[in-house]
N, C-alpha and C. Protein backbone atom coordinates (compact mmCIF):
# COMPACT_ATOMS: atom_id res chain seq x y z
N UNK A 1 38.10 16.34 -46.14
CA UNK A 1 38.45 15.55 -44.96
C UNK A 1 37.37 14.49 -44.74
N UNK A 2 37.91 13.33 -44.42
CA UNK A 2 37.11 12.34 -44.61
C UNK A 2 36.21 12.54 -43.20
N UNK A 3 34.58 11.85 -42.79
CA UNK A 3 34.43 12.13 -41.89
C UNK A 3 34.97 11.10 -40.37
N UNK A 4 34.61 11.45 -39.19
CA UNK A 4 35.07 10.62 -38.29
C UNK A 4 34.78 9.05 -38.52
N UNK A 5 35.39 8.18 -38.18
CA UNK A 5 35.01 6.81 -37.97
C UNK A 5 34.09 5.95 -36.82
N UNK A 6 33.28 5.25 -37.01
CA UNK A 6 32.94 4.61 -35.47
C UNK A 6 34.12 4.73 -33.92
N UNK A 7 34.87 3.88 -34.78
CA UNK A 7 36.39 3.38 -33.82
C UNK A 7 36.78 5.30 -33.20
N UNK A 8 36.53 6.43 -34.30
CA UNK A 8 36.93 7.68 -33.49
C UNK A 8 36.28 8.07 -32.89
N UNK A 9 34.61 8.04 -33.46
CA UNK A 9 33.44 8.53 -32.32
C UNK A 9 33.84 7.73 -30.99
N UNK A 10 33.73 6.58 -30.87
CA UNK A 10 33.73 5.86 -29.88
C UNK A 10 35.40 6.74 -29.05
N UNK A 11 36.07 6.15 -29.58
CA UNK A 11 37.52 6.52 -28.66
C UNK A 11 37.44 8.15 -28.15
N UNK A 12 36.50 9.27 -29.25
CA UNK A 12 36.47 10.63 -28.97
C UNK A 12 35.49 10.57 -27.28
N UNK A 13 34.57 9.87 -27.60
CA UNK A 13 33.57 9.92 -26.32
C UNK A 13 33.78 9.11 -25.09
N UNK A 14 34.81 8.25 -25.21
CA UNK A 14 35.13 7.85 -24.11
C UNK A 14 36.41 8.73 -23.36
N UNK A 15 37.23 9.54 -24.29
CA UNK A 15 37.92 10.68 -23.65
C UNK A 15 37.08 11.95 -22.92
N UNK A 16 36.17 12.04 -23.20
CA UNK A 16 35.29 12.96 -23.07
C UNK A 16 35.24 12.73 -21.82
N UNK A 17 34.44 11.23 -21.47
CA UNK A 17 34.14 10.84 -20.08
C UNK A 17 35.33 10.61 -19.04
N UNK A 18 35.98 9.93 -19.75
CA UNK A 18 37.46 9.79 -18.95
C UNK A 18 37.95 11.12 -18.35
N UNK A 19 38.24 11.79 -19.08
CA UNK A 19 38.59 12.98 -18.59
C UNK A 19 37.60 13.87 -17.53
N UNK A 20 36.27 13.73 -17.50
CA UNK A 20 35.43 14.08 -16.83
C UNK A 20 35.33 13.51 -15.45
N UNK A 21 35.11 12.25 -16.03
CA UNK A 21 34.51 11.66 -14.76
C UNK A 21 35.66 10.60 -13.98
N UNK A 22 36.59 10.10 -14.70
CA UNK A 22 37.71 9.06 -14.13
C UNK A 22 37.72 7.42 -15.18
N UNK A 23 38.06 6.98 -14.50
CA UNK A 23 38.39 5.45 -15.62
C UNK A 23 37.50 4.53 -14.98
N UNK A 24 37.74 3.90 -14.08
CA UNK A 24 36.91 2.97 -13.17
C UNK A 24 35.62 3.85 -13.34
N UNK A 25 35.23 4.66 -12.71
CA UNK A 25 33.94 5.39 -12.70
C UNK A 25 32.98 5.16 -14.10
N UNK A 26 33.72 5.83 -14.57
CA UNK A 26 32.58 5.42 -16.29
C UNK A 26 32.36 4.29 -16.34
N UNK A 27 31.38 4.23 -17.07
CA UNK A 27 30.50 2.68 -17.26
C UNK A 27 30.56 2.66 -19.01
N UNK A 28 31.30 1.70 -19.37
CA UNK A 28 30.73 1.07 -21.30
C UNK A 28 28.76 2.23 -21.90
N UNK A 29 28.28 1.77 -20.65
CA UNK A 29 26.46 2.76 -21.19
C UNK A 29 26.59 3.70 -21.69
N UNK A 30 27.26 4.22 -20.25
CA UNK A 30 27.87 6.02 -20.59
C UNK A 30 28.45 6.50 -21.68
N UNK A 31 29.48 5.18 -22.40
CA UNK A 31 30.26 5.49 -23.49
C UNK A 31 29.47 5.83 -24.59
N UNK A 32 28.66 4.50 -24.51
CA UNK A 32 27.44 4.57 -25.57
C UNK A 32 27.09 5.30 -25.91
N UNK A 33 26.19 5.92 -25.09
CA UNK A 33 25.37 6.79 -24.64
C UNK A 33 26.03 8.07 -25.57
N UNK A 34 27.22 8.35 -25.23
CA UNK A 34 27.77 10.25 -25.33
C UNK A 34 27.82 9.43 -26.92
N UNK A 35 28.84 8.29 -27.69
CA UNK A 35 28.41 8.32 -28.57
C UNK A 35 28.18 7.76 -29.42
N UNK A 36 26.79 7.20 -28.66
CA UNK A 36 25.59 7.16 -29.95
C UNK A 36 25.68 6.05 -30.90
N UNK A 37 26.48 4.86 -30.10
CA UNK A 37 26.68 3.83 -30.85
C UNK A 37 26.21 2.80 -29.99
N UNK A 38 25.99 1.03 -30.61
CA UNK A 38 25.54 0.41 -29.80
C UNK A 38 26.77 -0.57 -28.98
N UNK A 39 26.86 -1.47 -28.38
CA UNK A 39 27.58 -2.24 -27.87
C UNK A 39 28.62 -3.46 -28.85
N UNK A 40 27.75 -3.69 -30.14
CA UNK A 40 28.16 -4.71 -30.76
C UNK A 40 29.60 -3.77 -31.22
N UNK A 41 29.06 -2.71 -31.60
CA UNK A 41 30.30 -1.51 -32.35
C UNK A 41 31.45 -1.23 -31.41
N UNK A 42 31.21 -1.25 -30.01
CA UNK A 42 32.16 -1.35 -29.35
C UNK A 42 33.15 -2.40 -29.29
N UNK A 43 32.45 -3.80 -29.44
CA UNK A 43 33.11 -5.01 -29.33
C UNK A 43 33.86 -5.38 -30.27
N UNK A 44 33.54 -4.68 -31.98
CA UNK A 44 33.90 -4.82 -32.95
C UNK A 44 35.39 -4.23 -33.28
N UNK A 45 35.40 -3.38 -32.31
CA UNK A 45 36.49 -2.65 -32.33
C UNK A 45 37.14 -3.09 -31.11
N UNK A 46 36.71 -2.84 -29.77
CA UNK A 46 38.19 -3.30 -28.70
C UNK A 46 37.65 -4.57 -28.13
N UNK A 47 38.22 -5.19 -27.11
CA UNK A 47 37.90 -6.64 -26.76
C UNK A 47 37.65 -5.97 -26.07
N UNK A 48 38.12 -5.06 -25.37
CA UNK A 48 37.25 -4.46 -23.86
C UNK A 48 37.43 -3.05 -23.25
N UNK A 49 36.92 -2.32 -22.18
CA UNK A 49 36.97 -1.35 -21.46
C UNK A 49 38.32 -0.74 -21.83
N UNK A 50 39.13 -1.92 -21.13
CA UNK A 50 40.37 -1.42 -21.10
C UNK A 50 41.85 -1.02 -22.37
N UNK A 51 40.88 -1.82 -23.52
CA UNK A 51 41.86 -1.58 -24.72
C UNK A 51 40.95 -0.34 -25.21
N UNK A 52 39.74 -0.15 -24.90
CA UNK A 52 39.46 1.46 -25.11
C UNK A 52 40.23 2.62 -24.78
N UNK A 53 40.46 2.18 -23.16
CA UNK A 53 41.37 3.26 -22.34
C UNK A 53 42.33 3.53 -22.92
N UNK A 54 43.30 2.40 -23.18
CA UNK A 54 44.03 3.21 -23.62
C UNK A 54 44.36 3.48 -24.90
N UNK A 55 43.58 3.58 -25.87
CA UNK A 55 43.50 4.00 -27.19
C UNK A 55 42.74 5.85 -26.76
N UNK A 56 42.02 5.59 -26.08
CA UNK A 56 42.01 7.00 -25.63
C UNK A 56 43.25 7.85 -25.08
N UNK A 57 43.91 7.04 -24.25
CA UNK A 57 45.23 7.69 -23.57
C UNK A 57 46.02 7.99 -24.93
N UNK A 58 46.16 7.08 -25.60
CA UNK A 58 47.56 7.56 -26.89
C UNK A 58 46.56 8.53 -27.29
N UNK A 59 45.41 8.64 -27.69
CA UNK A 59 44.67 9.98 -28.32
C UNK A 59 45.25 11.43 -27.57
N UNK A 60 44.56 11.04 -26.25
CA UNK A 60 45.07 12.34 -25.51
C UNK A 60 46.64 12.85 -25.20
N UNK A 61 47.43 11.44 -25.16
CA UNK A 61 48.89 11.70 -25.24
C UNK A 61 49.34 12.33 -26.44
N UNK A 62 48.90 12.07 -27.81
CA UNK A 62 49.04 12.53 -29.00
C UNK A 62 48.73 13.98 -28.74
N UNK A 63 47.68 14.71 -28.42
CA UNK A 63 46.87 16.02 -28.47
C UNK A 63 47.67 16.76 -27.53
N UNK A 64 47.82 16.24 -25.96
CA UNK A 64 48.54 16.90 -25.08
C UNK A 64 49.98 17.42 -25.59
N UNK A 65 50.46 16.49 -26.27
CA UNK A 65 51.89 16.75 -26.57
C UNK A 65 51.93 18.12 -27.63
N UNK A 66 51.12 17.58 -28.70
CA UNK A 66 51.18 18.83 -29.89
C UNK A 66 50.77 20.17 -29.04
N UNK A 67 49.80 19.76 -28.49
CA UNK A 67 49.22 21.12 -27.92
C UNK A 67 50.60 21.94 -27.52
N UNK A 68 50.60 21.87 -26.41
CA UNK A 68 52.13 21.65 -25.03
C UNK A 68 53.21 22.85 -25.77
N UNK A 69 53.49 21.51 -26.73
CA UNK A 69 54.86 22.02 -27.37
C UNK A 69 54.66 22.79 -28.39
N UNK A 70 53.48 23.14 -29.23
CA UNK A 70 53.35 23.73 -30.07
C UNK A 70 52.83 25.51 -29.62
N UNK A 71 52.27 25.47 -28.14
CA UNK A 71 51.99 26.58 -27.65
C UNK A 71 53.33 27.18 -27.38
N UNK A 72 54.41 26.17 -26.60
CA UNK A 72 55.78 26.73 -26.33
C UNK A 72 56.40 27.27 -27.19
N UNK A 73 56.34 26.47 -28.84
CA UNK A 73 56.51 27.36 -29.60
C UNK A 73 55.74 28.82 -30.41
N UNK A 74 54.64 28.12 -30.37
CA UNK A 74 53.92 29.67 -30.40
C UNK A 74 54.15 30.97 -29.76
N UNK A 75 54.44 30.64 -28.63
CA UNK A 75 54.94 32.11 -27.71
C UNK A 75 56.35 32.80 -28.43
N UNK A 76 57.13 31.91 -28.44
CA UNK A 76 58.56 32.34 -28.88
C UNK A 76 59.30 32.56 -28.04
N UNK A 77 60.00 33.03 -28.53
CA UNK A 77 61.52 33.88 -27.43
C UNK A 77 62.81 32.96 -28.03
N UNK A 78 63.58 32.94 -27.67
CA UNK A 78 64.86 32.29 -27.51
C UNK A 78 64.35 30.45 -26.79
N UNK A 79 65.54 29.95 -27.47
CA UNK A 79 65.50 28.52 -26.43
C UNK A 79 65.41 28.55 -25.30
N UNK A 80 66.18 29.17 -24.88
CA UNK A 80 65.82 29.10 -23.26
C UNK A 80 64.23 29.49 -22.79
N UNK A 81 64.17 30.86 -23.27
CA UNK A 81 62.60 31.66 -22.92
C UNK A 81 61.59 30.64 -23.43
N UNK A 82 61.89 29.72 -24.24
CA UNK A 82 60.96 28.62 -24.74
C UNK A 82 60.55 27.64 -23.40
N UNK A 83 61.68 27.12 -23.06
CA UNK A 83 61.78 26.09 -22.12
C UNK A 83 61.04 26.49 -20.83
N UNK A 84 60.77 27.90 -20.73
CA UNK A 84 60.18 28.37 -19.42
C UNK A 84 58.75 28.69 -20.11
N UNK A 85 58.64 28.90 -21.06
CA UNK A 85 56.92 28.86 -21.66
C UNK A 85 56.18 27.45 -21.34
N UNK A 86 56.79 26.13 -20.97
CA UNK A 86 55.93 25.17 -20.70
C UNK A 86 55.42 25.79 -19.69
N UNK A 87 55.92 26.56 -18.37
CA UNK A 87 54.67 26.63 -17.41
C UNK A 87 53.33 27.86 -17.92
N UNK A 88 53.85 28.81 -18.85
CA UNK A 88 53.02 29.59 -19.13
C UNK A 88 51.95 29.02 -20.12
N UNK A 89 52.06 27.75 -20.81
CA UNK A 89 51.09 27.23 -21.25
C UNK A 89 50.29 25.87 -20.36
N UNK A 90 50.96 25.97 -18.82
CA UNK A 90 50.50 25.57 -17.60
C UNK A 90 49.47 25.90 -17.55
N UNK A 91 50.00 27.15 -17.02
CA UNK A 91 48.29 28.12 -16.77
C UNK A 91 47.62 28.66 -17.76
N UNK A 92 47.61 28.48 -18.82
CA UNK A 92 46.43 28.54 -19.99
C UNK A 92 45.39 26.87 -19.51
N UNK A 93 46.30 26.17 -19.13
CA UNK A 93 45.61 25.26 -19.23
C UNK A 93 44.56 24.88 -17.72
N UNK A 94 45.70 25.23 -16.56
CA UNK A 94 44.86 25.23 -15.41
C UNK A 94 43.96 26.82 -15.30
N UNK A 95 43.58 27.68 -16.50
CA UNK A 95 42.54 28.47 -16.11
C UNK A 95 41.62 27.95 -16.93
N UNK A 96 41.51 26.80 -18.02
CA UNK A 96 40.49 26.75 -18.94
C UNK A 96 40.56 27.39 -20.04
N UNK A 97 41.60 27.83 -20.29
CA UNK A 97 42.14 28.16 -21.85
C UNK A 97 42.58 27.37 -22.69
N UNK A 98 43.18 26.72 -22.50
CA UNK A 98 43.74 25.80 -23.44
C UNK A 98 42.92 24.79 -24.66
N UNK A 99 43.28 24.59 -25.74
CA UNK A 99 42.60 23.57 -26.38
C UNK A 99 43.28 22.48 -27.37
N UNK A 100 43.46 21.52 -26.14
CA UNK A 100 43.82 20.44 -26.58
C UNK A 100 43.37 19.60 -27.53
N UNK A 101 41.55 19.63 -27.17
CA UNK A 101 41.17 18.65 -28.49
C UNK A 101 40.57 19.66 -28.90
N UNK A 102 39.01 18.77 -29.64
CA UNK A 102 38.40 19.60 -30.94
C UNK A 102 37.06 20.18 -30.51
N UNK A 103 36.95 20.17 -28.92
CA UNK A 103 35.58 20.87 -28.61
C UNK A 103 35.76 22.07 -27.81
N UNK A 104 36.94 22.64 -28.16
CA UNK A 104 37.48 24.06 -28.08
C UNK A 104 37.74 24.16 -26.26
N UNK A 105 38.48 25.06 -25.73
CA UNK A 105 39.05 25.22 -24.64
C UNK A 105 38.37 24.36 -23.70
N UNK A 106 39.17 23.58 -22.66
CA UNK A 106 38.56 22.54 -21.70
C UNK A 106 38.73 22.95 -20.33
N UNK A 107 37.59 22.64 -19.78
CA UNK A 107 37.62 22.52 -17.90
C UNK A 107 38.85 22.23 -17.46
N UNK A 108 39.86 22.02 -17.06
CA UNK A 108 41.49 22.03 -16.38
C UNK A 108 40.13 20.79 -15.20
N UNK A 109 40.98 19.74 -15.25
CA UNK A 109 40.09 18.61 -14.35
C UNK A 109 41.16 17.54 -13.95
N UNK A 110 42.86 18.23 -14.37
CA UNK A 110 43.66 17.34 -13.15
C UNK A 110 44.48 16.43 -14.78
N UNK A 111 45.17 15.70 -14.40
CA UNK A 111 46.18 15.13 -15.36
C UNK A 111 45.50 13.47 -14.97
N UNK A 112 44.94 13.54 -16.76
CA UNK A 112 44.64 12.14 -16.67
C UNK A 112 45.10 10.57 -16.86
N UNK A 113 46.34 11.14 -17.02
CA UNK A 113 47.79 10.22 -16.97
C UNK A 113 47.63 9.86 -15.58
N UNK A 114 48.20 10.75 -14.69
CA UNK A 114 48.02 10.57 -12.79
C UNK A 114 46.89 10.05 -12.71
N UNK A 115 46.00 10.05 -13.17
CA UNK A 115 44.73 9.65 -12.61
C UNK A 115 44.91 7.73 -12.95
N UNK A 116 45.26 7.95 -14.30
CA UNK A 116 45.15 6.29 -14.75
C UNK A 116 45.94 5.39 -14.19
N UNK A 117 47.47 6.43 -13.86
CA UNK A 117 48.54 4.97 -13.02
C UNK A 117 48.24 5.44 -11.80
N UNK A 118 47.32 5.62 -10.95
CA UNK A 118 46.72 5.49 -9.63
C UNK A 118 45.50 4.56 -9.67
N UNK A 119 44.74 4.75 -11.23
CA UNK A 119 43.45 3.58 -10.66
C UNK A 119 43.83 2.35 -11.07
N UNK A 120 45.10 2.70 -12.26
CA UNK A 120 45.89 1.00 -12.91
C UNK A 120 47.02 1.13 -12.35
N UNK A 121 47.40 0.82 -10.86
CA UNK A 121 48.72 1.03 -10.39
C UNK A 121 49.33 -0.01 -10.50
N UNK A 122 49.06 -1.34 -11.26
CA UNK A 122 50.60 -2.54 -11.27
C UNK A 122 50.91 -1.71 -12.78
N UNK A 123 52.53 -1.61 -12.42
CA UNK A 123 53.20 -0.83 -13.22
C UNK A 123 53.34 -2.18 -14.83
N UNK A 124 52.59 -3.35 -14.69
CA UNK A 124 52.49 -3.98 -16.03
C UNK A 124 51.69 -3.59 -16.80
N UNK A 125 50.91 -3.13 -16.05
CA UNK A 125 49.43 -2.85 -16.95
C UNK A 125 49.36 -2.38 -17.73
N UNK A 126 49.03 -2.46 -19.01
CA UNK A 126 48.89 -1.55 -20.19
C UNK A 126 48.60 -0.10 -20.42
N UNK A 127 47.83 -0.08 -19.43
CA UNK A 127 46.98 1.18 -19.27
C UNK A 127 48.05 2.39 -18.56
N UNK A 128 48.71 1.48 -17.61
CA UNK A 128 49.84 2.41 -16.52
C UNK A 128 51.06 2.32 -17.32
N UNK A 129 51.27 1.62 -18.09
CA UNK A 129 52.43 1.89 -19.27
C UNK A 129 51.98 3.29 -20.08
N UNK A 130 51.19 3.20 -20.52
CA UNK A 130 50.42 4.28 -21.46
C UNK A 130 50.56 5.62 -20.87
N UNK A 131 50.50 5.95 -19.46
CA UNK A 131 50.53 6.91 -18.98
C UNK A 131 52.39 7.21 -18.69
N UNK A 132 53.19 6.42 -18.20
CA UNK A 132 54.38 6.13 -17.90
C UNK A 132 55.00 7.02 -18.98
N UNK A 133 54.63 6.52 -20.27
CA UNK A 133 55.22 6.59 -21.82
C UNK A 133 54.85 7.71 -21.97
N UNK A 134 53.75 8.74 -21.76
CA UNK A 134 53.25 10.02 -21.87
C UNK A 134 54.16 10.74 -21.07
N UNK A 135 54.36 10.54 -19.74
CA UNK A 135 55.53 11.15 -19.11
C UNK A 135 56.75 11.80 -19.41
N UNK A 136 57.42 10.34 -19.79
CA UNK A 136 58.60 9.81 -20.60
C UNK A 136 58.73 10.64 -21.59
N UNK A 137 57.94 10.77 -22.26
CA UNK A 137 58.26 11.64 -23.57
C UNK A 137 58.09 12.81 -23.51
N UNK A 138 57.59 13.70 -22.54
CA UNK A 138 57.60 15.15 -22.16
C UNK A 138 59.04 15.33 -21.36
N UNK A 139 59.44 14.20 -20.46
CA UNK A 139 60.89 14.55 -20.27
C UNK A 139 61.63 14.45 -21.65
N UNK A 140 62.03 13.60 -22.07
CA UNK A 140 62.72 13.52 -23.49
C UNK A 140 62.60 14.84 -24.46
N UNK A 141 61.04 15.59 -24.66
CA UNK A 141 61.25 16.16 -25.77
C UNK A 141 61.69 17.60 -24.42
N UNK A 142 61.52 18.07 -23.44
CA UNK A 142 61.92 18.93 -22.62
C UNK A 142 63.29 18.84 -22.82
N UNK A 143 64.12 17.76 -22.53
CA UNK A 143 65.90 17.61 -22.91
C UNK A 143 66.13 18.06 -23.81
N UNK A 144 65.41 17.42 -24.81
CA UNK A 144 65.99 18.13 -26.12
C UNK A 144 65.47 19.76 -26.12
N UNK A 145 64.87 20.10 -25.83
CA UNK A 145 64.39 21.76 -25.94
C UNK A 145 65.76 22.62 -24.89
N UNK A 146 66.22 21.61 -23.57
CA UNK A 146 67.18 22.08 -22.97
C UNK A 146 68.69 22.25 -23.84
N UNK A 147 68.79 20.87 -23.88
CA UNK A 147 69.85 20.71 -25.22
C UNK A 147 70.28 22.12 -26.34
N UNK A 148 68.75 22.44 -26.72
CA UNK A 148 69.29 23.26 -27.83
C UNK A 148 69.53 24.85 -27.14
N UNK A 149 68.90 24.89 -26.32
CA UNK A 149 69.03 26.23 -25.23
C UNK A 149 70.59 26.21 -24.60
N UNK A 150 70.79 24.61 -25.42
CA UNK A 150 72.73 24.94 -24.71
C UNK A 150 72.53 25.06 -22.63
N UNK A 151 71.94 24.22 -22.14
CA UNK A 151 71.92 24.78 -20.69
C UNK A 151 72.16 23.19 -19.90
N UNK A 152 72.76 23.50 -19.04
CA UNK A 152 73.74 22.63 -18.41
C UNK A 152 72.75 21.06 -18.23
N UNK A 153 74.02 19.82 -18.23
CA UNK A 153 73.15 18.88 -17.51
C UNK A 153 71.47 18.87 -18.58
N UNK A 154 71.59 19.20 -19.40
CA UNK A 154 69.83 19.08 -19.82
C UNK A 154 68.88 17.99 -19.58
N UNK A 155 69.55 16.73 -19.70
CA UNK A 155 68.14 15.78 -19.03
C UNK A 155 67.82 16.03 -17.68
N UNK A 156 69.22 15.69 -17.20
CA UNK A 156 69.33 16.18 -15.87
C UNK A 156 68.16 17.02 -15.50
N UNK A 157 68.19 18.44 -15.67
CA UNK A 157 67.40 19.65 -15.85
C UNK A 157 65.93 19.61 -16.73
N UNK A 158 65.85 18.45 -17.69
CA UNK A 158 64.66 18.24 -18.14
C UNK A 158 63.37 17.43 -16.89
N UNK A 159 64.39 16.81 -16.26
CA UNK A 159 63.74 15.71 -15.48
C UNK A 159 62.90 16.69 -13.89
N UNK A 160 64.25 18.05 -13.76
CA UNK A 160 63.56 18.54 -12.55
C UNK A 160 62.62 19.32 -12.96
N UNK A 161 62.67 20.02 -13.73
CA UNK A 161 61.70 20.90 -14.40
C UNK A 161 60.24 20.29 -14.78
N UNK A 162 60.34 18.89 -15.13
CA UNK A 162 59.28 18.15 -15.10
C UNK A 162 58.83 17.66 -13.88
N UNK A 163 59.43 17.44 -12.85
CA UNK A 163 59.34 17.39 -10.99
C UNK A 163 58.44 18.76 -11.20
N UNK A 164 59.19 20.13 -11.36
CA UNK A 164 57.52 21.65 -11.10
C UNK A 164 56.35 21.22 -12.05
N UNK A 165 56.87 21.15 -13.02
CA UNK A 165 55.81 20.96 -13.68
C UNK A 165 54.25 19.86 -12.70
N UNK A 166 55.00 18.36 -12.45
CA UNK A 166 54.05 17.68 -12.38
C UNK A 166 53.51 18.26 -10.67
N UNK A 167 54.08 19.01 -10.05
CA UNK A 167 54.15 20.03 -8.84
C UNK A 167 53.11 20.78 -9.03
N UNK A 168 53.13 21.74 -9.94
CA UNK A 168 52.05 22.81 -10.71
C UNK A 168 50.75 21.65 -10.79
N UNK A 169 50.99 21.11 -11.49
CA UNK A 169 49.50 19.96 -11.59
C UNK A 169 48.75 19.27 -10.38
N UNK A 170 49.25 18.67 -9.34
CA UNK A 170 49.18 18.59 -8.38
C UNK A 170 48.10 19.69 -7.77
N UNK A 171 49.32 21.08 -7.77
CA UNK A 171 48.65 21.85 -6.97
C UNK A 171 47.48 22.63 -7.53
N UNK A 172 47.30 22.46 -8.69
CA UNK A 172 46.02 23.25 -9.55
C UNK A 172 44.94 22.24 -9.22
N UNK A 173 45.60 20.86 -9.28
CA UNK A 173 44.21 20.49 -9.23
C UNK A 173 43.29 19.58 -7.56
N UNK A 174 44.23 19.56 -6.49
CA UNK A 174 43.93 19.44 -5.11
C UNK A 174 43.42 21.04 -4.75
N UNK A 175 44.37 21.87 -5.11
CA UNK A 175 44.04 23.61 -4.12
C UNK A 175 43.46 24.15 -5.18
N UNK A 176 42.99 23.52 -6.44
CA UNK A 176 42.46 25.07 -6.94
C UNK A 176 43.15 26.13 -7.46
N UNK A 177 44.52 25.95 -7.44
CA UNK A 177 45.09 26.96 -7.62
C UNK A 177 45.79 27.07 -8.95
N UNK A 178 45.49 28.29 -9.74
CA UNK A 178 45.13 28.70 -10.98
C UNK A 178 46.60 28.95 -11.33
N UNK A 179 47.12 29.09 -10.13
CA UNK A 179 48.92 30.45 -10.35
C UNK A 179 49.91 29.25 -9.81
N UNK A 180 49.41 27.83 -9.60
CA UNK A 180 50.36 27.29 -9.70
C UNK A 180 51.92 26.77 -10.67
N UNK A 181 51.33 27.07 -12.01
CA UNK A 181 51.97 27.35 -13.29
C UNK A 181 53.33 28.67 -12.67
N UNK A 182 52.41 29.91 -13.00
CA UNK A 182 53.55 30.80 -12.18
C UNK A 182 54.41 30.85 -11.05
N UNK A 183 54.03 29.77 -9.86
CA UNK A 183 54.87 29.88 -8.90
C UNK A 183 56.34 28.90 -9.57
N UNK A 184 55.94 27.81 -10.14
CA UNK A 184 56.98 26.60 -10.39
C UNK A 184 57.52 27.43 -11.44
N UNK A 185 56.83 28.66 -12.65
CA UNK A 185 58.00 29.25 -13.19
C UNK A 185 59.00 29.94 -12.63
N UNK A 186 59.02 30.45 -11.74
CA UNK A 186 59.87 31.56 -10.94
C UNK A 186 61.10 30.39 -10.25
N UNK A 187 60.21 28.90 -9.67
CA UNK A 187 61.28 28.03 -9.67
C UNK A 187 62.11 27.59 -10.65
N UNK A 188 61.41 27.45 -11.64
CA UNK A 188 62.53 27.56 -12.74
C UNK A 188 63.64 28.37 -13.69
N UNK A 189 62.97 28.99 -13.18
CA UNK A 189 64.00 30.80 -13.35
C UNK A 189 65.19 30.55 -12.67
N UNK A 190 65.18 30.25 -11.12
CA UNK A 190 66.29 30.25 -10.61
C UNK A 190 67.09 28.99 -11.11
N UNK A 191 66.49 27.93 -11.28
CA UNK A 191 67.43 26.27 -11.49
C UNK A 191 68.15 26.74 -12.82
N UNK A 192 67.39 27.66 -14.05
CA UNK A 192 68.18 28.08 -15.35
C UNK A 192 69.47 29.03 -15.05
């Protein structure tokens, strides 16, 4: 395996921070800084802050997704019992189990999609597209997971189920609350 690239160190360590600390908040130094490159290397690669961001966002949209869906399938069960494992790999994730990227199980610190189309809220923005499109495609591949479960209305039903879902997130990460995953499954128990 070949090793990482500048362009990945860089994009790896600015997810790092992003996810930590917020978008606006981080500073280019900070980026530096975690990794370990100078400024020209930054420039060489994005024109700016913001074509970093979101080369980080498709990173983490890429990782979130495999993760997600690949845990849903990991669990098993039937299609249906699948479709209700997204919240049980909820709460792997809002207790700090989960491992999305490559520095093994992460702090649960809130959905950094929500975070980005709140600090980039004109819905042109590149950055708030990026997050939009991350959305978008967890409803889509949820339909299709409904679809094959054969269960009524499936986008339909992909779209509310993604309403608990982004519900569960919300509430894990304002209250703290770890079992928000489990409450929105039991809501979804009944809508199936």
């Amino acid at each position: 395996m070949a090793p990482p690239s500048r362009r990945e160190d860089l994009v790896e360590a600015a997810l790092r921070l992003f996810l930590r600390d917020g978008f606006h908040a981080t500073g280019i130094a900070a980026i530096l800084d975690e990794a370990g490159l100078t400024k020209m290397t930054l420039y060489h690669h994005f024109k700016s802050k913001e074509e970093l961001i979101v080369a980080a966002l498709e990173l983490r949209d890429r990782r979130f997704r495999d993760w997600l869906f690949g845990r849903v399938q990991a669990m098993g069960g039937t299609p249906r019992a699948q479709v209700l494992n997204i919240f049980e790999a909820l709460g792997e994730w809002f207790r700090g189990e989960a491992q999305i990227g490559n520095d093994g199980p992460e702090a649960f610190c809130g959905c950094p999609f929500v975070k980005a189309s709140a600090e980039y809220a004109d819905q042109a923005d590149p950055i708030h597209r990026v997050a939009s499109d991350h959305k978008r495609r967890i409803v889509e591949t949820l339909g299709e997971m409904c679809h094959k479960a054969e269960l009524p209305e499936p986008e339909r039903l992909a779209r509310r189920l993604v309403l608990l879902k982004e519900g569960a997130i919300a509430d894990a990460t304002i209250a703290g609350d770890s079992l928000a995953a489990a409450e929105a499954k039991l809501m979804a128990v009944r809508m199936l």
